[in-house]
C-alpha atoms as a PDB file:
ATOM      1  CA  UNK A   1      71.403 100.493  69.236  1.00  0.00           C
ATOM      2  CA  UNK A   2      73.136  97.117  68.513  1.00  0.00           C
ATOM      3  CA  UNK A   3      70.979  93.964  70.334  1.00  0.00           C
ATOM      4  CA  UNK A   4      72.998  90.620  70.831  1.00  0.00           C
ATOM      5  CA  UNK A   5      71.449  88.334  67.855  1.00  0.00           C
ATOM      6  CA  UNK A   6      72.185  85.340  70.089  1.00  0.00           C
ATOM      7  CA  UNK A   7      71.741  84.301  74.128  1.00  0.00           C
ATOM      8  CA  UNK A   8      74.757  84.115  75.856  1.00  0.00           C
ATOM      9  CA  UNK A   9      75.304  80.539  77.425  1.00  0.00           C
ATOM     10  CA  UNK A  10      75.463  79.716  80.644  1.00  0.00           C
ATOM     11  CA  UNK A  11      79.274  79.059  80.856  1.00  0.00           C
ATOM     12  CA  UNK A  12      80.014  82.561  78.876  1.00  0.00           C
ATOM     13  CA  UNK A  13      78.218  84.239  81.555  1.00  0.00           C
ATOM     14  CA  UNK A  14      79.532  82.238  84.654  1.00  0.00           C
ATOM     15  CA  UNK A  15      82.886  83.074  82.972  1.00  0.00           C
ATOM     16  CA  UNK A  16      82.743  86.460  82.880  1.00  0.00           C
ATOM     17  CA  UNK A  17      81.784  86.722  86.357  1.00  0.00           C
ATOM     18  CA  UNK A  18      84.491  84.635  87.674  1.00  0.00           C
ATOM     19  CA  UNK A  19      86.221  87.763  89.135  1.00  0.00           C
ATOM     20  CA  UNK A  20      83.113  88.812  91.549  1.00  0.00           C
ATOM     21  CA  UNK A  21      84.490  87.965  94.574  1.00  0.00           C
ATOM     22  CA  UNK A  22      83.668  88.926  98.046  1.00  0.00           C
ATOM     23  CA  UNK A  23      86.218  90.634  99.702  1.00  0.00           C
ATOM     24  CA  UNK A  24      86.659  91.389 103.601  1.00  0.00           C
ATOM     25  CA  UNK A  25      85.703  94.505 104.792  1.00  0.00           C
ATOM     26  CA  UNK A  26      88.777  96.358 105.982  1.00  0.00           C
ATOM     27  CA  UNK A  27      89.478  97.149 109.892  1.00  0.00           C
ATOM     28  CA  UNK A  28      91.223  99.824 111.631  1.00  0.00           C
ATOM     29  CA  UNK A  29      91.775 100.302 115.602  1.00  0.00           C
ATOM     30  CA  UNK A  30      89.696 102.671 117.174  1.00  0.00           C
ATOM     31  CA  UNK A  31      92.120 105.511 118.243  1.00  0.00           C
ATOM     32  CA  UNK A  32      89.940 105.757 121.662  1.00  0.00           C
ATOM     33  CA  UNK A  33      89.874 102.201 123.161  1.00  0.00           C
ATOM     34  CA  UNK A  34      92.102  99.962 120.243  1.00  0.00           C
ATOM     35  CA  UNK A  35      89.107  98.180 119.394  1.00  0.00           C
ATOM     36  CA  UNK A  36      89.075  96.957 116.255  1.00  0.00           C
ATOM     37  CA  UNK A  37      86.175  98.798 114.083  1.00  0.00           C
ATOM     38  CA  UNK A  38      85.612  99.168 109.999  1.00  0.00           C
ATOM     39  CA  UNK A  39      86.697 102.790 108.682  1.00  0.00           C
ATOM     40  CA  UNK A  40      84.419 105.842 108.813  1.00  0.00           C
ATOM     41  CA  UNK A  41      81.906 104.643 111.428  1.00  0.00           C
ATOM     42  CA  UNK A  42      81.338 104.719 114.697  1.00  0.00           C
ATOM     43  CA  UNK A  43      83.024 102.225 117.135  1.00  0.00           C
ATOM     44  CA  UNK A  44      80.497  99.832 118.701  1.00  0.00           C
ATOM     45  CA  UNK A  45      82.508  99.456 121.635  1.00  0.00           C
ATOM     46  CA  UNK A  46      82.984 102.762 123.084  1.00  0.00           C
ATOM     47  CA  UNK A  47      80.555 105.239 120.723  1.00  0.00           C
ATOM     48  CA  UNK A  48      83.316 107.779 119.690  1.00  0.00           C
ATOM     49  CA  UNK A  49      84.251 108.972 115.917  1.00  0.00           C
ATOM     50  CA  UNK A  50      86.519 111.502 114.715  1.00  0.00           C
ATOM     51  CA  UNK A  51      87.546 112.165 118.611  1.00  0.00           C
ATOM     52  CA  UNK A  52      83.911 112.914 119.642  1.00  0.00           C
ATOM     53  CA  UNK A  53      81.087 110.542 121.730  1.00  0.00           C
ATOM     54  CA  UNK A  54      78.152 109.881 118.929  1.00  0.00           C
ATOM     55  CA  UNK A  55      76.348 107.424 120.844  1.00  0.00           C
ATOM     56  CA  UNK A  56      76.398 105.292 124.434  1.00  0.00           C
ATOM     57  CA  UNK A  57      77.334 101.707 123.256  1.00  0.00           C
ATOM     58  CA  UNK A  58      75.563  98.705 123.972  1.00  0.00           C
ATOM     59  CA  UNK A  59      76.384  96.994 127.008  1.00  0.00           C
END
């Protein structure tokens, strides 16, 4: 299996990571109370996903 002969420098390697960037985590309104919640868990506000109560919220 082939081994790099040389290190990578610094710059090469900040280079190639240029592109990692953090990116926002997408929202969607809870159908229940319009709250706005991140897709495929369970709203904080009122406790309900997929139509059904999971869990009492916080108050």
């Amino acid at each position: 299996m082939p081994n790099p002969k040389r290190r990578h420098s610094k710059a090469r390697g900040r280079k190639r990571r240029t592109h990692y960037k953090a990116t926002a985590p997408t929202l969607m309104s809870c159908p229940n109370c319009n709250e706005m919640k991140p897709s495929h868990r369970v709203c904080p506000s009122c406790g309900f996903y997929d139509g059904k109560s999971i869990m009492q919220p916080k108050k």
